[in-house]
N, C-alpha and C. Protein backbone atom coordinates (compact mmCIF):
# COMPACT_ATOMS: atom_id res chain seq x y z
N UNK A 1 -33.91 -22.10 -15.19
CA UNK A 1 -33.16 -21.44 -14.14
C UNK A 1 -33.83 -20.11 -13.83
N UNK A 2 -34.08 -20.31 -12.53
CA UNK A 2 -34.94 -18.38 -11.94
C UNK A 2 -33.58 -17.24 -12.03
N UNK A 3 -34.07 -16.28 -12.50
CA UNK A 3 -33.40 -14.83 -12.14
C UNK A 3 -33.38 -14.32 -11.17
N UNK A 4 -32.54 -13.88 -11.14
CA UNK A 4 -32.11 -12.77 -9.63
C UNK A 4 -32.19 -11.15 -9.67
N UNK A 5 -33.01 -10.63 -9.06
CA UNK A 5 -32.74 -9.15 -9.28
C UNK A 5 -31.60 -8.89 -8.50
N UNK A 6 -31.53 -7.45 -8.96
CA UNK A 6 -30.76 -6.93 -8.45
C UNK A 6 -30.30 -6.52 -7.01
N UNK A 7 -31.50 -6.93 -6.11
CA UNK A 7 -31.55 -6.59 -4.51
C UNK A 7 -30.76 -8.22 -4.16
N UNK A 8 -31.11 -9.06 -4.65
CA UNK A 8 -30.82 -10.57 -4.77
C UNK A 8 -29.56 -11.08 -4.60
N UNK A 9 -29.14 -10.38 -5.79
CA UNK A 9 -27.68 -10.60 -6.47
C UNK A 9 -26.77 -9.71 -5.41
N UNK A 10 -27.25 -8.29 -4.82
CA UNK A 10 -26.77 -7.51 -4.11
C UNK A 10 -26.02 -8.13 -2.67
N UNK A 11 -26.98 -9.04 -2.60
CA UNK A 11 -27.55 -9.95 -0.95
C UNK A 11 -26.21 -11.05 -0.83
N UNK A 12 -26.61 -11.47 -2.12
CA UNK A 12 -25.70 -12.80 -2.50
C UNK A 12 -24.23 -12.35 -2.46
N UNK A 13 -23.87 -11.41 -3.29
CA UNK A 13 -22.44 -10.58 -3.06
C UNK A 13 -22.31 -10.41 -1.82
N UNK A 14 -22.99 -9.79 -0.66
CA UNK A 14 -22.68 -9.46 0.48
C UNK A 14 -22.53 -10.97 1.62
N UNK A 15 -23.13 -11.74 1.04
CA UNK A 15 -23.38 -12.60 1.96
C UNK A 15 -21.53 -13.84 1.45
N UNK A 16 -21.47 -13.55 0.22
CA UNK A 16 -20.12 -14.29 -0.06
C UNK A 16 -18.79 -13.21 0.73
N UNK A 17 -19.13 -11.97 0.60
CA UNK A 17 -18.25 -11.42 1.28
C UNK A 17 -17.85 -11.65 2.76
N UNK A 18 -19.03 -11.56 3.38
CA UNK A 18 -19.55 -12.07 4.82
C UNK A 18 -18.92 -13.49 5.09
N UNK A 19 -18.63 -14.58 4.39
CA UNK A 19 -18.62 -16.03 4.30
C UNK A 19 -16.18 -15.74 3.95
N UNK A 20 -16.12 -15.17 3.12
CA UNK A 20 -14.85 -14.34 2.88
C UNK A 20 -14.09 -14.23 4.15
N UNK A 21 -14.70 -13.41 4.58
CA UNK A 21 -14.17 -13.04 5.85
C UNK A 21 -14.34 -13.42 7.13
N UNK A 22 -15.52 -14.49 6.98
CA UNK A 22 -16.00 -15.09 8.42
C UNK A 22 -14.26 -15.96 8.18
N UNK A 23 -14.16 -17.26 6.68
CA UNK A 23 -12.80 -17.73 6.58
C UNK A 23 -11.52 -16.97 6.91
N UNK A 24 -11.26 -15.58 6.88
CA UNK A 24 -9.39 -15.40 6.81
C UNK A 24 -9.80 -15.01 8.86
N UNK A 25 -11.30 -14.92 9.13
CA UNK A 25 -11.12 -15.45 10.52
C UNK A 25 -10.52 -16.10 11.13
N UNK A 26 -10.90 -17.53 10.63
CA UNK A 26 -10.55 -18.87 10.70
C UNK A 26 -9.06 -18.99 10.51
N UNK A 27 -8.39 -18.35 9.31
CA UNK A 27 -7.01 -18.47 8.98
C UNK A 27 -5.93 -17.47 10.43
N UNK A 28 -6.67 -16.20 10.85
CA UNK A 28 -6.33 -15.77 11.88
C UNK A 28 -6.01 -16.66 13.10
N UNK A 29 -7.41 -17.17 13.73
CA UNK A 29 -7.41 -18.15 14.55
C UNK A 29 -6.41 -19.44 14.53
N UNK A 30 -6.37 -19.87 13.37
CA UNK A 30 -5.37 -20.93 13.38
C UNK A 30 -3.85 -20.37 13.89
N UNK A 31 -3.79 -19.35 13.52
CA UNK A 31 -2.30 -18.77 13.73
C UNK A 31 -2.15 -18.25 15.02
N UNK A 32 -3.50 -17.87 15.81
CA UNK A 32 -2.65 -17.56 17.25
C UNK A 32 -3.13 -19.06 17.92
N UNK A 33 -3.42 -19.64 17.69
CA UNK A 33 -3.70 -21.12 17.92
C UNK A 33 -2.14 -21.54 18.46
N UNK A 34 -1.49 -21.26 17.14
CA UNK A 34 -0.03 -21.70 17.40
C UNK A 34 0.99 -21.26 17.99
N UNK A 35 0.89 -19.75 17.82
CA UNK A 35 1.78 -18.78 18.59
C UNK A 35 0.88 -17.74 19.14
N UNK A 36 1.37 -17.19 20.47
CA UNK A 36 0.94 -15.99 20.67
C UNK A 36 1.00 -14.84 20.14
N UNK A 37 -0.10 -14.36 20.24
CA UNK A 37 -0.39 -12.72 19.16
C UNK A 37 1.01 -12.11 19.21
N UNK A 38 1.92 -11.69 20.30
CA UNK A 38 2.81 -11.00 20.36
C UNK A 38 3.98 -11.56 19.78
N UNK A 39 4.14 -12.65 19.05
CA UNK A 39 5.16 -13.04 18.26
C UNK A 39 4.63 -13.45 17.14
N UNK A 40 3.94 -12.57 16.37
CA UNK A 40 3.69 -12.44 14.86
C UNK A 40 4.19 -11.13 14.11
N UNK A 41 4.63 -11.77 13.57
CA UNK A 41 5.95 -10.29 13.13
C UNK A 41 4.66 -9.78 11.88
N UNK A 42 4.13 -10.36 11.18
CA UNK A 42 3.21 -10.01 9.76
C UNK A 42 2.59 -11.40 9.09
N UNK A 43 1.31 -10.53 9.19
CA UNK A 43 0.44 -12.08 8.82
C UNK A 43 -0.72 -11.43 7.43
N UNK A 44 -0.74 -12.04 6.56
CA UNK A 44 -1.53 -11.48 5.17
C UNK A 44 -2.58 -12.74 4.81
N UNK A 45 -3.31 -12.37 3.93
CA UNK A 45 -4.54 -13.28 3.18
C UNK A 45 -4.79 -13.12 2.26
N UNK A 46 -5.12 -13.30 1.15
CA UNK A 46 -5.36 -13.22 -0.05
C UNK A 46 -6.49 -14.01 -0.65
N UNK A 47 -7.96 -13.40 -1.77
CA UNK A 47 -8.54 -14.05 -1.53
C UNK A 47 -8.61 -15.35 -2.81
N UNK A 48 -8.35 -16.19 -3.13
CA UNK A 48 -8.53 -16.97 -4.49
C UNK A 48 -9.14 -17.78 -4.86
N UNK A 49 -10.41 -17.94 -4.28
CA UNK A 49 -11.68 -18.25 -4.73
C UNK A 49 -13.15 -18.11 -4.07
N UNK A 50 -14.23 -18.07 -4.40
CA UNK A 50 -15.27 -17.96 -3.66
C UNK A 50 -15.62 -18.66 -3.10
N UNK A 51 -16.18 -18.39 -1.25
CA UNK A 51 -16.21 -19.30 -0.58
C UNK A 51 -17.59 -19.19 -0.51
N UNK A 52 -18.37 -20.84 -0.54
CA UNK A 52 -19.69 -20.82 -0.36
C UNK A 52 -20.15 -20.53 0.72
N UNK A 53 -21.67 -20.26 0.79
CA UNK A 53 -22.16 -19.95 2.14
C UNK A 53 -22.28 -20.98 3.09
N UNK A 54 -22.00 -21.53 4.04
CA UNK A 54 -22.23 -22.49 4.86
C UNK A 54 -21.35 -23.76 4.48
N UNK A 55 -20.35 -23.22 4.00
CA UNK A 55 -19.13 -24.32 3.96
C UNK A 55 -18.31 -24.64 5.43
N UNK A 56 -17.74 -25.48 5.29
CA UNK A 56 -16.18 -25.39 6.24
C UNK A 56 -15.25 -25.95 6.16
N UNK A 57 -14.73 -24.72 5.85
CA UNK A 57 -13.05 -24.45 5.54
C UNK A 57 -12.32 -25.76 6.18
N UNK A 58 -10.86 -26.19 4.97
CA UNK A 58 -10.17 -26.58 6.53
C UNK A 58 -8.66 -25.80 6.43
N UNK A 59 -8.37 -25.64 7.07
CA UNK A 59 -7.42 -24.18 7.37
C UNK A 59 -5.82 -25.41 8.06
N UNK A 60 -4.78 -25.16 7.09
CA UNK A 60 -3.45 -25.62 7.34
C UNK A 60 -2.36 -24.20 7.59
N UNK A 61 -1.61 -24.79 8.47
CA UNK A 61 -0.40 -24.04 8.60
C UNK A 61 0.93 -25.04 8.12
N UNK A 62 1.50 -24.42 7.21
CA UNK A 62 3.27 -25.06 6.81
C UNK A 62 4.31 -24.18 6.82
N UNK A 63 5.25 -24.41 7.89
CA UNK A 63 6.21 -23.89 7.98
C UNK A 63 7.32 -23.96 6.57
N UNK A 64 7.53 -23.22 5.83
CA UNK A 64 8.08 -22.91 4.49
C UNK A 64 9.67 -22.37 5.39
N UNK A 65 9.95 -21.92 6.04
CA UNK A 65 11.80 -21.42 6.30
C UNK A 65 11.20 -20.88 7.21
N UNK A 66 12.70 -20.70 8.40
CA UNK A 66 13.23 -21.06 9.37
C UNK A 66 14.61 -19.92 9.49
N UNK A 67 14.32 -18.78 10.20
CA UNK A 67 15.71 -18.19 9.87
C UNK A 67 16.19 -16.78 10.94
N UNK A 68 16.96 -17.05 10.83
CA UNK A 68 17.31 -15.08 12.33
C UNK A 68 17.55 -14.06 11.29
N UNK A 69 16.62 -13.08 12.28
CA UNK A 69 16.64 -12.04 11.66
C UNK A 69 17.19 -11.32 13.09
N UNK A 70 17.81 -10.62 13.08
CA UNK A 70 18.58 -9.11 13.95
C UNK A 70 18.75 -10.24 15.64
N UNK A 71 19.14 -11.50 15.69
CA UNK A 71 19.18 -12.22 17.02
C UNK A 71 17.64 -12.54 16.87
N UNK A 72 16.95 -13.10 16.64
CA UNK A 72 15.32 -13.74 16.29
C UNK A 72 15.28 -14.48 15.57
N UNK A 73 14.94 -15.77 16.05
CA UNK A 73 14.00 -16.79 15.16
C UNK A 73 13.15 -16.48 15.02
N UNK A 74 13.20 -16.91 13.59
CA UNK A 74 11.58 -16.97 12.87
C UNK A 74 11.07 -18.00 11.77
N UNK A 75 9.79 -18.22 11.99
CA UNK A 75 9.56 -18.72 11.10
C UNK A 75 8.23 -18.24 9.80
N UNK A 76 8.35 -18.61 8.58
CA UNK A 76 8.05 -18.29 7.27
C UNK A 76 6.96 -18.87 7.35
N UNK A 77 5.55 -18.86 7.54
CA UNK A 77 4.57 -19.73 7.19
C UNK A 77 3.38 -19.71 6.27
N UNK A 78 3.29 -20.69 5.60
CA UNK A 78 2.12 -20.75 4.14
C UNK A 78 0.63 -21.30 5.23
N UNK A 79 -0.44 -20.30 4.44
CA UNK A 79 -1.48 -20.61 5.82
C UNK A 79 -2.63 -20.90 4.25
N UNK A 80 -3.07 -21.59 4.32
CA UNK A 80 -4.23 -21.79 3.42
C UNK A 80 -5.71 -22.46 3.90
N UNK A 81 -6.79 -21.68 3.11
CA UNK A 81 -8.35 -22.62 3.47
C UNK A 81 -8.82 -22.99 2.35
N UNK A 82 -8.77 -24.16 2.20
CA UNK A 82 -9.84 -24.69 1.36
C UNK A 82 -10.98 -25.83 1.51
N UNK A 83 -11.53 -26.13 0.65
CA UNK A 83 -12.72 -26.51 0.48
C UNK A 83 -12.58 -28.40 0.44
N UNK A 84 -13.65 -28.64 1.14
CA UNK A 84 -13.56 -30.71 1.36
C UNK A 84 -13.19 -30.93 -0.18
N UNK A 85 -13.60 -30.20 -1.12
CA UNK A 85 -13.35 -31.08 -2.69
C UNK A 85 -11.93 -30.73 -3.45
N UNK A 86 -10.97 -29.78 -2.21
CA UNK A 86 -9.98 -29.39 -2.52
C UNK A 86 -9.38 -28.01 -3.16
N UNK A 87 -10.84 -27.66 -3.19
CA UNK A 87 -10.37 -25.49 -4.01
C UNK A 87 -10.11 -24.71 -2.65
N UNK A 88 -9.00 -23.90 -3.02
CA UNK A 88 -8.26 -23.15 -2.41
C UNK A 88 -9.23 -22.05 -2.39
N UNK A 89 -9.57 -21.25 -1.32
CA UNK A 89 -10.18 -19.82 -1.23
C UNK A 89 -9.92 -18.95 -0.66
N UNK A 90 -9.29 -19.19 0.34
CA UNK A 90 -7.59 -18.32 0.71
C UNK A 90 -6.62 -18.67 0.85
N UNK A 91 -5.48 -18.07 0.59
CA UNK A 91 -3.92 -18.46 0.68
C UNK A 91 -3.16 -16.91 1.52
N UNK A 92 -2.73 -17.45 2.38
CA UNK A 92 -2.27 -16.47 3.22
C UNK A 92 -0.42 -16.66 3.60
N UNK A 93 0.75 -15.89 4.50
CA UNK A 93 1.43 -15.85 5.08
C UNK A 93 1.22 -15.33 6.48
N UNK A 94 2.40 -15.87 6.69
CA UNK A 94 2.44 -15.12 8.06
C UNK A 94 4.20 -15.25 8.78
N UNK A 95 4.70 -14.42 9.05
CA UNK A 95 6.10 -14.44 10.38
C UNK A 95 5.93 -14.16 10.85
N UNK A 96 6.73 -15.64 12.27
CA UNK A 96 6.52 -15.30 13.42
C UNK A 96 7.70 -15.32 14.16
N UNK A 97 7.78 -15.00 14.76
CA UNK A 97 9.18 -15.42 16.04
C UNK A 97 8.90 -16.46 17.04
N UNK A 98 10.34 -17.27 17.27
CA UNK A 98 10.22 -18.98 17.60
C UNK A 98 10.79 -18.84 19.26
């Protein structure tokens, strides 16, 4: 197995970060996909595993609850991306109004 210096390893970190965030893109996109920007009450990501370089994601939305808040529907949603072999590498929320 070859070694990596440190400029290498530097590259590689940046480039998984880069790959990170190209995905909670993707998890974004899915969500105004469904609703318009202006009825997203709060949308989060979280990251829980490393995403390879030149993967693709596949990105679900599940409505988890359903409920009024102050005269507003809304709904509770579990947003996740993972990987064709099934690893999770983000898990996100999001509320929206219905």
């Amino acid at each position: 197995m070859g070694t990596l210096s440190k400029r290498s390893l530097a590259e590689s970190r940046e480039e998984t970060r880069d790959e990170q965030s190209r995905v909670a893109g993707y998890l974004a996109r899915l969500l105004t996909d469904l609703v318009p920007q202006n009825r997203i009450r709060s949308y989060g990501v979280r990251f829980a595993a490393m995403t390879p370089v030149h993967t693709e994601p596949i990105c679900t939305a599940t409505v988890i609850a359903i409920e009024e808040v102050g005269g507003e529907r809304r709904a509770s949603l579990a947003l996740v991306a993972s990987l064709a072999d099934g690893t999770t590498t983000l898990t996100g929320d999001a509320l929206v109004a219905l």
